[in-house]
N, C-alpha and C. Protein backbone atom coordinates (compact mmCIF):
# COMPACT_ATOMS: atom_id res chain seq x y z
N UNK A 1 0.85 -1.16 0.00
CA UNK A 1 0.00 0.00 0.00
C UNK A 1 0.91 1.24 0.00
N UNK A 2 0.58 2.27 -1.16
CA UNK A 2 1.57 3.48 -1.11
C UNK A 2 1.39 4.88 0.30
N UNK A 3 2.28 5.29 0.38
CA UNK A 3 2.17 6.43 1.14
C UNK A 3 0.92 7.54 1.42
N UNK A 4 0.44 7.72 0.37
CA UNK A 4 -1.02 8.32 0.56
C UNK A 4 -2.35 7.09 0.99
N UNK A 5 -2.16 6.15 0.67
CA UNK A 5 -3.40 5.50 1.00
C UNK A 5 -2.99 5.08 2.38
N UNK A 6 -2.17 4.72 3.17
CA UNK A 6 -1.80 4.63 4.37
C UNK A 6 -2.40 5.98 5.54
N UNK A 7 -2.10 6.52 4.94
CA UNK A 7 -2.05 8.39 5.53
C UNK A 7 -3.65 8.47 5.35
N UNK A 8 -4.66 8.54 4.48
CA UNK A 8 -5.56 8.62 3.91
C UNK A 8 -6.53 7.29 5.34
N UNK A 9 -6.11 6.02 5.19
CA UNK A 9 -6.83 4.75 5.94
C UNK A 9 -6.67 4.98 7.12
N UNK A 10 -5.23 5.50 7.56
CA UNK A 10 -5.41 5.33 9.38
C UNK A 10 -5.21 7.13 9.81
N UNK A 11 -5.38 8.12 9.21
CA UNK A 11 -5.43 9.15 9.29
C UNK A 11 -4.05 9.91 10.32
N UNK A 12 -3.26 9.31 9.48
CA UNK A 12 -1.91 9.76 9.68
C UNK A 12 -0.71 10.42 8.87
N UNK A 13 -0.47 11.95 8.97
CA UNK A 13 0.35 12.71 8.23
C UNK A 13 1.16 11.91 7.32
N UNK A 14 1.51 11.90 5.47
CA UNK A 14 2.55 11.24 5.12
C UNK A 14 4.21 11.91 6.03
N UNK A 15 4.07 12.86 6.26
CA UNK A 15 5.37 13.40 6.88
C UNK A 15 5.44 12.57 8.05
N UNK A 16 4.73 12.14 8.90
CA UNK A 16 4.45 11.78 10.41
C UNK A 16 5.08 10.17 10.02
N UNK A 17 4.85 9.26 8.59
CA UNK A 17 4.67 8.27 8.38
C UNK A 17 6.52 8.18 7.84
N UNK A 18 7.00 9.07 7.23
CA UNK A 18 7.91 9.46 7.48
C UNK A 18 9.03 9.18 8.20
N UNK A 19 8.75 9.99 9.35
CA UNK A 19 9.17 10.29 10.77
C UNK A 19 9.37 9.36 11.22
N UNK A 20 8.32 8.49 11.21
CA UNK A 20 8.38 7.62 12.36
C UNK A 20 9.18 6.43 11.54
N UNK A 21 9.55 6.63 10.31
CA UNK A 21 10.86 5.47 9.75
C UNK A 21 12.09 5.77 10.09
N UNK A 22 12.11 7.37 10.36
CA UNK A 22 13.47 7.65 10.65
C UNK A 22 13.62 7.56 11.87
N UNK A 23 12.61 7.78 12.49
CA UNK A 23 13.14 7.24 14.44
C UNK A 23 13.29 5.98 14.66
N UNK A 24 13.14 5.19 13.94
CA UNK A 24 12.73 3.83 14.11
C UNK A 24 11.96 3.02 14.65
N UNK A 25 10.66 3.92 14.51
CA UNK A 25 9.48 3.05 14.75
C UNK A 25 8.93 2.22 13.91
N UNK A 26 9.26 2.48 13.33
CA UNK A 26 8.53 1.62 11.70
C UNK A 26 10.11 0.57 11.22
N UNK A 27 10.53 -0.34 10.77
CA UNK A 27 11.69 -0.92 10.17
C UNK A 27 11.51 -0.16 8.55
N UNK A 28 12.73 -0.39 7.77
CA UNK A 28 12.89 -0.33 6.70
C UNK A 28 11.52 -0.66 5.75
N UNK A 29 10.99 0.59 5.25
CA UNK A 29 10.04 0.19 4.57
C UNK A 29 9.89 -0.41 3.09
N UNK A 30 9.68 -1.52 2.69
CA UNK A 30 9.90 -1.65 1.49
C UNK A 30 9.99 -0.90 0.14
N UNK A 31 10.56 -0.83 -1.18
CA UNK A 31 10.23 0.46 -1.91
C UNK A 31 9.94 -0.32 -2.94
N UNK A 32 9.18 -0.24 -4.08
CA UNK A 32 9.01 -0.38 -5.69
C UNK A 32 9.42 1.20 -6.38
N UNK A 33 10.53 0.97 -7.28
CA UNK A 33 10.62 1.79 -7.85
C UNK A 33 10.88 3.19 -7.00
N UNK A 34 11.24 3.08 -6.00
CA UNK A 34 11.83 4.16 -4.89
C UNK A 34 10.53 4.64 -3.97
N UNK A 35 9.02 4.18 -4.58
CA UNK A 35 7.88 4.21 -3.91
C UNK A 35 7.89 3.89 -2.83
N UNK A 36 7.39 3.73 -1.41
CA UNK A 36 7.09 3.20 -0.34
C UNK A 36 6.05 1.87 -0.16
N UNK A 37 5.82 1.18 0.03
CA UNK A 37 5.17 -0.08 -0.37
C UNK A 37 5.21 -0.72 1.24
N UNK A 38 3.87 0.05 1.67
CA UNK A 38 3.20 -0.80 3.47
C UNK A 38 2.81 -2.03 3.17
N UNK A 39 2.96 -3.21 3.96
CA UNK A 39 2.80 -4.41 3.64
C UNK A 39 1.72 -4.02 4.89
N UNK A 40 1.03 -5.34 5.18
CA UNK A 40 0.14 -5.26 6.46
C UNK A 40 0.59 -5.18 8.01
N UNK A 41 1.77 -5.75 7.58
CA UNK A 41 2.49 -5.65 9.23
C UNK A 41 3.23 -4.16 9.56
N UNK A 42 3.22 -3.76 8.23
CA UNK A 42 3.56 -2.20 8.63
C UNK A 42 1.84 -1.76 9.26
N UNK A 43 1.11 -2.28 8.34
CA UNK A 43 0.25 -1.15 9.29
C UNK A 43 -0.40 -1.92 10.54
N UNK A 44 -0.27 -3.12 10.89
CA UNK A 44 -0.28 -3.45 12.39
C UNK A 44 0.54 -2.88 13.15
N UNK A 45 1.82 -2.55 12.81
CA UNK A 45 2.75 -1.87 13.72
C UNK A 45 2.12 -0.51 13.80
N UNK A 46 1.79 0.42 12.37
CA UNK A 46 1.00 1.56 13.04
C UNK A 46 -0.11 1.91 13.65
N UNK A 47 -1.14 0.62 13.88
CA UNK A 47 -1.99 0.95 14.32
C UNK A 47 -1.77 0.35 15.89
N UNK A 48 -0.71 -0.42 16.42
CA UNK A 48 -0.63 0.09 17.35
C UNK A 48 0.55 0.87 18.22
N UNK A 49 0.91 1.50 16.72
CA UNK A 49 1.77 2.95 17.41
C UNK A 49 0.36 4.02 17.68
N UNK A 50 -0.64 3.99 16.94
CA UNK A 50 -1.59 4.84 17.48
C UNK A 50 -2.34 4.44 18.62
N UNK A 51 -2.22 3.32 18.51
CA UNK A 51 -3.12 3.12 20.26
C UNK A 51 -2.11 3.39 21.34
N UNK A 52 -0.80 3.13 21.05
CA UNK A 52 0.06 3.80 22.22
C UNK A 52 0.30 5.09 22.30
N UNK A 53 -0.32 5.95 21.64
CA UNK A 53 0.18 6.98 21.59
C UNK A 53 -1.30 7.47 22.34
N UNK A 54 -2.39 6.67 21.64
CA UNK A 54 -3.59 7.34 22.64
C UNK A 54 -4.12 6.83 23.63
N UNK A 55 -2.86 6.04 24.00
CA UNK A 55 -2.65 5.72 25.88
C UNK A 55 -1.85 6.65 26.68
N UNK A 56 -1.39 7.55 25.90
CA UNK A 56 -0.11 8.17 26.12
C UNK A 56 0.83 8.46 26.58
N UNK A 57 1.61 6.96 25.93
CA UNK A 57 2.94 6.93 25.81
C UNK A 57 3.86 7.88 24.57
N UNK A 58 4.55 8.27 24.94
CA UNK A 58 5.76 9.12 23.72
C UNK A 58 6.31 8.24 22.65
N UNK A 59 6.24 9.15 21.94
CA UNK A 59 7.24 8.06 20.65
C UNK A 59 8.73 7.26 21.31
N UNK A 60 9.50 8.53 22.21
CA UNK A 60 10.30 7.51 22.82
C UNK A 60 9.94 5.97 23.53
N UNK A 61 8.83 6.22 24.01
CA UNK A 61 8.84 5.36 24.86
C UNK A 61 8.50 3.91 24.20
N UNK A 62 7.44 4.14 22.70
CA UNK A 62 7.09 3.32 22.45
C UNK A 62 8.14 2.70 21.31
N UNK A 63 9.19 3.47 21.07
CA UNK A 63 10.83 3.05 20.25
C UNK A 63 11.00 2.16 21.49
N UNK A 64 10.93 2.03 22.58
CA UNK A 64 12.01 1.71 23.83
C UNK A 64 11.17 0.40 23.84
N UNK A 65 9.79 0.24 24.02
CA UNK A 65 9.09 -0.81 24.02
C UNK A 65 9.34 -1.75 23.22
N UNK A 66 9.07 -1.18 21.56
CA UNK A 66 9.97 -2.16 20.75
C UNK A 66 10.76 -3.13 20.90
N UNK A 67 11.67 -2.08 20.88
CA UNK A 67 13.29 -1.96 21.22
C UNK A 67 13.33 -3.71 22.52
N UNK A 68 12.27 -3.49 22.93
CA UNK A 68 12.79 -4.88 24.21
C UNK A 68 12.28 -5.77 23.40
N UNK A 69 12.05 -6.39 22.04
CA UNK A 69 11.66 -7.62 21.84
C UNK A 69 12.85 -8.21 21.87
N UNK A 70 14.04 -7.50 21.68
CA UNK A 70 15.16 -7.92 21.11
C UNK A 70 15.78 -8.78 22.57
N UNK A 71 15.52 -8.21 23.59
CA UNK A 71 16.02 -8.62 24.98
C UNK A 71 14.95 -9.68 25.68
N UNK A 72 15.68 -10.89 24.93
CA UNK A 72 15.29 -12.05 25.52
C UNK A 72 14.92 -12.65 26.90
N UNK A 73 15.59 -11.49 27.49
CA UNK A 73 15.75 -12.48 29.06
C UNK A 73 15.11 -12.00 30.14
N UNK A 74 14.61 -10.27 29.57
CA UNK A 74 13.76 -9.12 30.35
C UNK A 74 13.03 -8.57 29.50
N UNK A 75 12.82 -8.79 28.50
CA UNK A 75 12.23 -7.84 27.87
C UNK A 75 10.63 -7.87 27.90
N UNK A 76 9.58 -9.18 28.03
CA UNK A 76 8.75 -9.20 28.71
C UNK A 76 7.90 -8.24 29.80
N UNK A 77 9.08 -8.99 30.63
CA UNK A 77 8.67 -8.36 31.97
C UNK A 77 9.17 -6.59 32.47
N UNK A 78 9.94 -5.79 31.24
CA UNK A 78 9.87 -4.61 30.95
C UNK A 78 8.90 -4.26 30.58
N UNK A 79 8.54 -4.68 29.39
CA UNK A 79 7.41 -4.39 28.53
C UNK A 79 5.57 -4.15 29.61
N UNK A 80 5.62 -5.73 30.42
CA UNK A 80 4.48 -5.66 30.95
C UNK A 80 4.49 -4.42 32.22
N UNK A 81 6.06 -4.30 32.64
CA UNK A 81 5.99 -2.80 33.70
C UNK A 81 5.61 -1.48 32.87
N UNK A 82 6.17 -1.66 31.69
CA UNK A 82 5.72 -0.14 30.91
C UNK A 82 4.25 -0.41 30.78
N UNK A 83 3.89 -1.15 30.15
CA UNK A 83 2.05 -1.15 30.03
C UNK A 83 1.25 -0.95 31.27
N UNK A 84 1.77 -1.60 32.74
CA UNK A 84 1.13 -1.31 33.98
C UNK A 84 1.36 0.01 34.40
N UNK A 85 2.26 0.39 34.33
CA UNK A 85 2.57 2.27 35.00
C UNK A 85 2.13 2.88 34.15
N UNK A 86 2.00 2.82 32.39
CA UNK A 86 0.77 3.83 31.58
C UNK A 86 -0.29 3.86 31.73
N UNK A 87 -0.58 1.97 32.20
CA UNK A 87 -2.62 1.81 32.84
C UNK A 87 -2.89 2.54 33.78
N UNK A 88 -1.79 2.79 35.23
CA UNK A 88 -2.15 3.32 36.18
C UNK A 88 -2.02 5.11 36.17
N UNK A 89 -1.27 5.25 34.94
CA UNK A 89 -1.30 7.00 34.75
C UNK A 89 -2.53 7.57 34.39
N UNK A 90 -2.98 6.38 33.34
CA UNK A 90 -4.06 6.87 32.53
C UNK A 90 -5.30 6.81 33.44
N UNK A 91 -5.64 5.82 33.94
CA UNK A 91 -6.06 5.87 34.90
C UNK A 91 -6.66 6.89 36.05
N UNK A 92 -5.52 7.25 36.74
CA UNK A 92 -5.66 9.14 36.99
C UNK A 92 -6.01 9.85 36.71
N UNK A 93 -5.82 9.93 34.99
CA UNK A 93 -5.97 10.98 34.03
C UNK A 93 -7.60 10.80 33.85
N UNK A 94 -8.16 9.87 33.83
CA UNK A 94 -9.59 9.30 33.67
C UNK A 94 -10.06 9.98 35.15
N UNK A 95 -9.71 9.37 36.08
CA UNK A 95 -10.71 9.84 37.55
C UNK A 95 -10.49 11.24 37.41
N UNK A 96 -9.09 12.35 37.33
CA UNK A 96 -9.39 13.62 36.83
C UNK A 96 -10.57 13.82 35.88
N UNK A 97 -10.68 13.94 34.95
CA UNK A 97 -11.33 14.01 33.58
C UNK A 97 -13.25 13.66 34.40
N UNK A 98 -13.07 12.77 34.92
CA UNK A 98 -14.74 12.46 35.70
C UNK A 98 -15.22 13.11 36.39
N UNK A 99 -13.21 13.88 37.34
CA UNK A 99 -14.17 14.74 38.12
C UNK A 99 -14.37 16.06 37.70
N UNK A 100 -13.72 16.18 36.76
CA UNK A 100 -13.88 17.46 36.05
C UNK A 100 -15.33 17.73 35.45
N UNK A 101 -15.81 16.80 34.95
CA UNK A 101 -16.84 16.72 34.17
C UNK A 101 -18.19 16.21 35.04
N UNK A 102 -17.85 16.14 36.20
CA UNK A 102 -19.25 16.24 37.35
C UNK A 102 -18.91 17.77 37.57
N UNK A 103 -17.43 18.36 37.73
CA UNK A 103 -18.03 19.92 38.09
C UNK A 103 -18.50 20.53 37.37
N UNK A 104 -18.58 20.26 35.76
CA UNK A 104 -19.27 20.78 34.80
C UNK A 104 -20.51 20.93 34.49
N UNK A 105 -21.07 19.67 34.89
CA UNK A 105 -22.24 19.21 35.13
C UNK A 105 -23.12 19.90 36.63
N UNK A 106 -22.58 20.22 37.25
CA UNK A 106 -22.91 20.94 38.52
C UNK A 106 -23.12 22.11 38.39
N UNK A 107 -21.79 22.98 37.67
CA UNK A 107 -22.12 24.11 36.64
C UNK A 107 -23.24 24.69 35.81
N UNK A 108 -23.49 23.44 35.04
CA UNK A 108 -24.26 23.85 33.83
C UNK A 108 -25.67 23.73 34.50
N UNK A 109 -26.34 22.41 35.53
CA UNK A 109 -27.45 22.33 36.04
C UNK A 109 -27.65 24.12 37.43
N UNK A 110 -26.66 24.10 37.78
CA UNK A 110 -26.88 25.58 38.59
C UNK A 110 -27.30 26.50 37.25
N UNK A 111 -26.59 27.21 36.20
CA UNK A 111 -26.57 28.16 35.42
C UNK A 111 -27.73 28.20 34.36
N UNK A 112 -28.64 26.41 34.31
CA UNK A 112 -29.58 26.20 34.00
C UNK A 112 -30.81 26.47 34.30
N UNK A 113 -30.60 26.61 36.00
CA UNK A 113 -31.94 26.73 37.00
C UNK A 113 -31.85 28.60 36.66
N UNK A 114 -30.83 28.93 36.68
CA UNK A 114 -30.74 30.35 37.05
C UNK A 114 -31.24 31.09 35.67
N UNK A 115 -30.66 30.80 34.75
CA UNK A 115 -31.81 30.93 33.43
C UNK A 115 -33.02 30.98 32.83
N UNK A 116 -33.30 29.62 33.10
CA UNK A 116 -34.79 29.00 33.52
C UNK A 116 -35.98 29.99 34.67
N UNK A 117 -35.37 30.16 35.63
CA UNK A 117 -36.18 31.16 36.78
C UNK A 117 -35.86 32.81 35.82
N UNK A 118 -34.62 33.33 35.80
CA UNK A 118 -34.45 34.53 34.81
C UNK A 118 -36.03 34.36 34.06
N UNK A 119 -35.93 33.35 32.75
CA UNK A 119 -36.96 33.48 31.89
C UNK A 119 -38.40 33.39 32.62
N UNK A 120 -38.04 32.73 33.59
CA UNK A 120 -39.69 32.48 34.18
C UNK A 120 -40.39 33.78 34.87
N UNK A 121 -39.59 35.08 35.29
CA UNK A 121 -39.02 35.96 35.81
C UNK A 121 -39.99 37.00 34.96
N UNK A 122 -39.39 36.93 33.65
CA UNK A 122 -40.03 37.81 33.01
C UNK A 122 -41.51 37.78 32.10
């Protein structure tokens, strides 16, 4: 699959698609004719460079993740510590975000009543 239909299917910058060959998130991408040519395992690898990214982990981090298949003897049990300390960040980031959005909700039902009586008012 060429460079625009990649970019186009998983809605990812060709520059970004790029990028992420030269950091080495992606391996050597195949070429026809100097073209770029995604096989499917390229885009399993990008689709879950996008789910790590909207767990949010950094591109470093998810090079580093990689990076441990190679380490036979830890790389596992690296891997499963990086996925548990992003669950438990995100996590946080979720009970923030809930409680943010009950004070919103608390907000909008006060500023609702007060409207509501305003109009009833006149």
């Amino acid at each position: 699959m060429r460079i625009g239909d990649v970019s186009k299917e998983l809605d990812i910058p060709s520059a970004t698609l790029r990028y992420y060959e030269q950091i080495g998130l992606l391996g050597n991408i195949k070429k026809k004719s100097g073209i770029r040519d995604y096989s499917e395992e390229d885009i399993e690898r990008l689709k879950f460079i996008v789910c790590m990214k909207k767990a949010g982990f950094s591109l470093e981090a998810i090079v580093t993740f990689l990076n441990l298949y190679q380490d036979k003897e830890h790389g596992e049990e690296k891997r499963l510590e990086m996925l548990l300390k992003q669950k438990e960040t995100l996590l946080k980031e979720m009970k923030e975000k809930e409680e943010t959005l009950d004070f919103l909700d608390y907000k909008i039902d006060l500023y609702t009543k007060k409207v509501e009586h305003k109009v009833k008012g006149k």
